[in-house]
PDB file of N, CA and C in Angstrom:
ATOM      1  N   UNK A   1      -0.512  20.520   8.730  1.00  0.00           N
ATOM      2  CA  UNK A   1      -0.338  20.128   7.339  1.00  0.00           C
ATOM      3  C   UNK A   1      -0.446  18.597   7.242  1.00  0.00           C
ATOM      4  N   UNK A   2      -1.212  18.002   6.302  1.00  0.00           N
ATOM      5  CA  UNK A   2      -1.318  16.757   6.245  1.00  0.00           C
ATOM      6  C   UNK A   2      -0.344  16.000   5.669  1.00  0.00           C
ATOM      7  N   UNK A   3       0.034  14.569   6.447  1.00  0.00           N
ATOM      8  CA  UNK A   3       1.193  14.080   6.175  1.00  0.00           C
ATOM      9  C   UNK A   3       0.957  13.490   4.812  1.00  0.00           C
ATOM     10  N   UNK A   4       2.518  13.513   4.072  1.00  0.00           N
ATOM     11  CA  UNK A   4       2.727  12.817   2.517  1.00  0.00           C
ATOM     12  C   UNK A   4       2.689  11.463   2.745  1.00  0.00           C
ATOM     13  N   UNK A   5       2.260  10.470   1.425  1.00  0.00           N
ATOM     14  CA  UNK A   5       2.085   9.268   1.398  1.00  0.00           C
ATOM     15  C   UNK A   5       3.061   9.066   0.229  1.00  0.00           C
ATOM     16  N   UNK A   6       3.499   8.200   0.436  1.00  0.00           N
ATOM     17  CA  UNK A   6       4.438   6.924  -0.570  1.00  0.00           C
ATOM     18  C   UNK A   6       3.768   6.486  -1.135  1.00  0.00           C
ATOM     19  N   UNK A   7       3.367   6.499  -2.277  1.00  0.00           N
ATOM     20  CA  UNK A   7       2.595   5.736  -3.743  1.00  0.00           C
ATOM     21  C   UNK A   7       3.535   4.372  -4.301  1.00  0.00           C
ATOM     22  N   UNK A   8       3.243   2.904  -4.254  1.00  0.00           N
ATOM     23  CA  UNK A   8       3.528   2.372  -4.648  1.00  0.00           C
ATOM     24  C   UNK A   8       2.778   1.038  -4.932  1.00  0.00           C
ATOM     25  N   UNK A   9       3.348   0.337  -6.354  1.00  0.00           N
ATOM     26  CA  UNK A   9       2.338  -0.322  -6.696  1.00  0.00           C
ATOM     27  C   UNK A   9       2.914  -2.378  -5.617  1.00  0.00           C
ATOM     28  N   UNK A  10       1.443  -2.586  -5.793  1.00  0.00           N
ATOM     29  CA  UNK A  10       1.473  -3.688  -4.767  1.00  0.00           C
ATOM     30  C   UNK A  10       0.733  -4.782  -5.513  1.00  0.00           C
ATOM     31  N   UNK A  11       1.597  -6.336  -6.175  1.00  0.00           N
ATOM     32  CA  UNK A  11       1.311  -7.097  -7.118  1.00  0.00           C
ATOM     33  C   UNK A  11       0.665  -7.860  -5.498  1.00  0.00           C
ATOM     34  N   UNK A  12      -0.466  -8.336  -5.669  1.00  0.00           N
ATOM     35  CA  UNK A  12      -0.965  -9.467  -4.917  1.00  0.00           C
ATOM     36  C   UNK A  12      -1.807 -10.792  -5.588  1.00  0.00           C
ATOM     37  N   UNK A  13      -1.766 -11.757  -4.764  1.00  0.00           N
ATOM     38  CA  UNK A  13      -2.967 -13.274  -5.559  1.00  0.00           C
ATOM     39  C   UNK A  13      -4.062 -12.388  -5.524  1.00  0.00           C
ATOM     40  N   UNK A  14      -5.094 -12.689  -6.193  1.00  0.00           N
ATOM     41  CA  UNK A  14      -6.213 -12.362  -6.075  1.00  0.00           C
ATOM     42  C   UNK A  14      -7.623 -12.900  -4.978  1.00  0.00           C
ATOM     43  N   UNK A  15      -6.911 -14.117  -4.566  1.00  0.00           N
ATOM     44  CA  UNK A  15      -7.314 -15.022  -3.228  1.00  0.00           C
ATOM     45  C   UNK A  15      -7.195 -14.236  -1.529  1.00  0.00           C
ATOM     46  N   UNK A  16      -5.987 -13.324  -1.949  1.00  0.00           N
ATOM     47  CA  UNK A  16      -5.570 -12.755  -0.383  1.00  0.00           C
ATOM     48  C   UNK A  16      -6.068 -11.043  -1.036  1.00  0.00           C
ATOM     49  N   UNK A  17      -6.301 -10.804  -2.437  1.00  0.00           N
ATOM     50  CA  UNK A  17      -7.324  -9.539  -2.221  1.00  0.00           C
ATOM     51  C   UNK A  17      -8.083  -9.859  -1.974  1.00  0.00           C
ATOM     52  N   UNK A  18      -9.285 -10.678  -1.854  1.00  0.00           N
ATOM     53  CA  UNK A  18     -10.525 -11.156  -1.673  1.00  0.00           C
ATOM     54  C   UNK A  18     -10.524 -11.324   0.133  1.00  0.00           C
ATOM     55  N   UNK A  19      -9.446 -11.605   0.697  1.00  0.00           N
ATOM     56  CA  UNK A  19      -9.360 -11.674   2.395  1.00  0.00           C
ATOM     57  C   UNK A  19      -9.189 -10.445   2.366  1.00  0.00           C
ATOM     58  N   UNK A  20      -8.455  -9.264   2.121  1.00  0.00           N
ATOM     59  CA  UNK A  20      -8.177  -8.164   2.664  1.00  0.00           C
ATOM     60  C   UNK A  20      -9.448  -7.292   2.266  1.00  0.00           C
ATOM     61  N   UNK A  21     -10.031  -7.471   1.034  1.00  0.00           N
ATOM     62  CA  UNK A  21     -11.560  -6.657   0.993  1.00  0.00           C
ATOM     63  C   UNK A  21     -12.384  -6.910   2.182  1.00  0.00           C
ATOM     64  N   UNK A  22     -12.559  -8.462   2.413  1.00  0.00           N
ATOM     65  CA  UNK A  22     -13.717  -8.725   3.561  1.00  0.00           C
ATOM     66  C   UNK A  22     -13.083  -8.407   4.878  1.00  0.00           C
ATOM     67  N   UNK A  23     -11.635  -8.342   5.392  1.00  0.00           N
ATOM     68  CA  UNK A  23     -11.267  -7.573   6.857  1.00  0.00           C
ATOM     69  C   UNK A  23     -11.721  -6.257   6.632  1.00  0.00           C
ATOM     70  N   UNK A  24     -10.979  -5.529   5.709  1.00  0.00           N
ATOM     71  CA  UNK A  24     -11.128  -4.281   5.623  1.00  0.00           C
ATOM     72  C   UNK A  24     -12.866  -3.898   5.495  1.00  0.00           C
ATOM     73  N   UNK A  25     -13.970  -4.714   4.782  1.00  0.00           N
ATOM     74  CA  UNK A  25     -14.882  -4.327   4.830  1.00  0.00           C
ATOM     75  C   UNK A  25     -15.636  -4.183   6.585  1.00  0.00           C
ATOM     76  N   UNK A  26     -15.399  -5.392   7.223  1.00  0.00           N
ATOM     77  CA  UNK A  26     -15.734  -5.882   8.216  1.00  0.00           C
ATOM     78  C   UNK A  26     -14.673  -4.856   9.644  1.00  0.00           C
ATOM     79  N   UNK A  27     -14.296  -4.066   9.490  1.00  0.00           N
ATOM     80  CA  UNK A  27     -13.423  -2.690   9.951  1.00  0.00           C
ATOM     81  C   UNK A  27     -13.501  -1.679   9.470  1.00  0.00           C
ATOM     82  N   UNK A  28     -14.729  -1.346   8.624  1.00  0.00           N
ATOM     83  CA  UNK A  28     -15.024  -0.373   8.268  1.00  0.00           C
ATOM     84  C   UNK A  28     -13.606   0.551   7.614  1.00  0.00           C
ATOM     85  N   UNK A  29     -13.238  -0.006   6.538  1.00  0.00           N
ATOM     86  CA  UNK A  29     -11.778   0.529   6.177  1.00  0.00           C
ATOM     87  C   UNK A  29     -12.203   0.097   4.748  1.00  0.00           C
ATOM     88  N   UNK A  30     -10.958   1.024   4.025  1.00  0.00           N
ATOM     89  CA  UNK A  30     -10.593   0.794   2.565  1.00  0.00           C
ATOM     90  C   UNK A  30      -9.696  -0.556   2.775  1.00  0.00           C
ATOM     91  N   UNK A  31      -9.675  -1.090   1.452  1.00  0.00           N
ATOM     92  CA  UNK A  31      -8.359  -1.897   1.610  1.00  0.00           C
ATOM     93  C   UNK A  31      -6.658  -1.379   1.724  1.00  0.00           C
ATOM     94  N   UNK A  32      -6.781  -0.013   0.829  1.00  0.00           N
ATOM     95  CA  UNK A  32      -5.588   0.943   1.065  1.00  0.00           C
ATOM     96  C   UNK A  32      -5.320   0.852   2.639  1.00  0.00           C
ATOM     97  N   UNK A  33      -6.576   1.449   3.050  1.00  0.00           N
ATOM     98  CA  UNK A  33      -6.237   1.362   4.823  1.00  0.00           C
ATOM     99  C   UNK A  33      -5.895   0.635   5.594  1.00  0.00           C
ATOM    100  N   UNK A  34      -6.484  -0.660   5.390  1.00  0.00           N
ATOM    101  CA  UNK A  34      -6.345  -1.997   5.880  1.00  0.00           C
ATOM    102  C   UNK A  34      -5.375  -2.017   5.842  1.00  0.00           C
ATOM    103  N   UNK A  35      -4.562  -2.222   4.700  1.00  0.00           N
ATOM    104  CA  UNK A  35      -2.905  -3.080   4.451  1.00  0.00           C
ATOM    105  C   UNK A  35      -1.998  -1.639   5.556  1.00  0.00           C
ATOM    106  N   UNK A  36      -2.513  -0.162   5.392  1.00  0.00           N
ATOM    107  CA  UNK A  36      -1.728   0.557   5.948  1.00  0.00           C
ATOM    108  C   UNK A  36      -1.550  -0.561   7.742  1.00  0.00           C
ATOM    109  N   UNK A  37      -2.875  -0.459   7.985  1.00  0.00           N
ATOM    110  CA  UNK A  37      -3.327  -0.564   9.849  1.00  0.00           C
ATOM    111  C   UNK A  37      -2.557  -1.754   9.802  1.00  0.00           C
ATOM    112  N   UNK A  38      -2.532  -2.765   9.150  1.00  0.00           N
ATOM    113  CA  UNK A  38      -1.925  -3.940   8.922  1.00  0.00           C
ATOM    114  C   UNK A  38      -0.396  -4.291   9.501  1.00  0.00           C
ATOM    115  N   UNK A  39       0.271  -3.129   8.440  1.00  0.00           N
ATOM    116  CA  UNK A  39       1.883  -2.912   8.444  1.00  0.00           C
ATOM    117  C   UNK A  39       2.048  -2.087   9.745  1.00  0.00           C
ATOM    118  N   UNK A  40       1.070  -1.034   9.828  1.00  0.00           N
ATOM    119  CA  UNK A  40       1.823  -0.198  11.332  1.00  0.00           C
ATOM    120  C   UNK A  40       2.077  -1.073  11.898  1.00  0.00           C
ATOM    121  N   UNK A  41       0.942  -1.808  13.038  1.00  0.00           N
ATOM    122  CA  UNK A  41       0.578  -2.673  13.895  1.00  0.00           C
ATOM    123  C   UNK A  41       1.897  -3.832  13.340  1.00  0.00           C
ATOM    124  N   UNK A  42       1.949  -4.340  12.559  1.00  0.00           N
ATOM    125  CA  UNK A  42       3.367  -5.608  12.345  1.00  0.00           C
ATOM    126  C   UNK A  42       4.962  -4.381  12.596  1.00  0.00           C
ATOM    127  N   UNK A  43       4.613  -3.470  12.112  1.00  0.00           N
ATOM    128  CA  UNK A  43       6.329  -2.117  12.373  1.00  0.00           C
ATOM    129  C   UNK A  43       6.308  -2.105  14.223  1.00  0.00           C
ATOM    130  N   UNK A  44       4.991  -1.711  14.728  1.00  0.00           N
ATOM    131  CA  UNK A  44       5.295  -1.357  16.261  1.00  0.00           C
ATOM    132  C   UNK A  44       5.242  -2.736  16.923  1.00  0.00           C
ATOM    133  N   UNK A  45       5.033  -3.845  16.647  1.00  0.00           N
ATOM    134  CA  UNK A  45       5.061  -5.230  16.843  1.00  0.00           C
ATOM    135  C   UNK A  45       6.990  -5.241  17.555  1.00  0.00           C
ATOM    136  N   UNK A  46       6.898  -5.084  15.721  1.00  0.00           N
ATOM    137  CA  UNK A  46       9.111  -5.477  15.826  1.00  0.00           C
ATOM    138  C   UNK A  46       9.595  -4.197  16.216  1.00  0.00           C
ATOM    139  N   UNK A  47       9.044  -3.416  16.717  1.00  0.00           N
ATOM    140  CA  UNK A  47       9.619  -2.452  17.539  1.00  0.00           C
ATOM    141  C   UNK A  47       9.943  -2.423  18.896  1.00  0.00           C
ATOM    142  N   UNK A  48       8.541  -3.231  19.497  1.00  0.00           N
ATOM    143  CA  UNK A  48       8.730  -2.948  20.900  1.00  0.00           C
ATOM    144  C   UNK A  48       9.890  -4.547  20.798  1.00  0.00           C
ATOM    145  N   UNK A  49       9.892  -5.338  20.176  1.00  0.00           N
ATOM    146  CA  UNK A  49      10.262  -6.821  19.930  1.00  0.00           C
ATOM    147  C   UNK A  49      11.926  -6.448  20.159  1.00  0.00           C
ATOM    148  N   UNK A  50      12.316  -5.380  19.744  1.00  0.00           N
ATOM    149  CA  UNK A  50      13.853  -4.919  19.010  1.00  0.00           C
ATOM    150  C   UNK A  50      14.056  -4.073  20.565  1.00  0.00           C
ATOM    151  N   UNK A  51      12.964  -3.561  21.269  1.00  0.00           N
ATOM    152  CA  UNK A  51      13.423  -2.851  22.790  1.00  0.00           C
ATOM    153  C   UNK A  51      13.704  -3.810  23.821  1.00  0.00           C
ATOM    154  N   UNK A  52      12.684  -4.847  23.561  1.00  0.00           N
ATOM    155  CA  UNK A  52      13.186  -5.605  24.752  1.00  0.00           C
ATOM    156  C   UNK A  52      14.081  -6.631  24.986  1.00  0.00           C
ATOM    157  N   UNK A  53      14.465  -6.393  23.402  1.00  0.00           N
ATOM    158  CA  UNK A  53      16.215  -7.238  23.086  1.00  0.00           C
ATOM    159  C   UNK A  53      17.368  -6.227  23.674  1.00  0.00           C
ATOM    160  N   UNK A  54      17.138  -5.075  23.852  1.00  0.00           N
ATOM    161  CA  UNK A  54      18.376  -4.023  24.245  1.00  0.00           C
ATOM    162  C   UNK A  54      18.496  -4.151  25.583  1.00  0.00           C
TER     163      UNK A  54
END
């Protein structure tokens, strides 16, 4: 079963949409996707960051 998504709205400059169109274009991604791959990658960042503090 395919996983549910969280819908929420996201106010940005229009200077840093214009960077996230051209990564995301240049990665063959939506910008939806982008900002997703974005946030994982920064979540498992401060994850492993928060293990090797324990």
């Amino acid at each position: 079963m395919p996983e549910e998504r969280k819908s929420f709205l996201l106010r940005i400059p229009p200077d840093l949409w214009k960077e996230l169109e051209k990564w995301a274009a240049d990665e063959l991604r939506s910008v939806n996707g982008q900002i997703e791959y974005i946030l994982r990658q920064a979540v498992e960042k401060r994850r492993r960051a928060q293990e090797k503090e324990e």
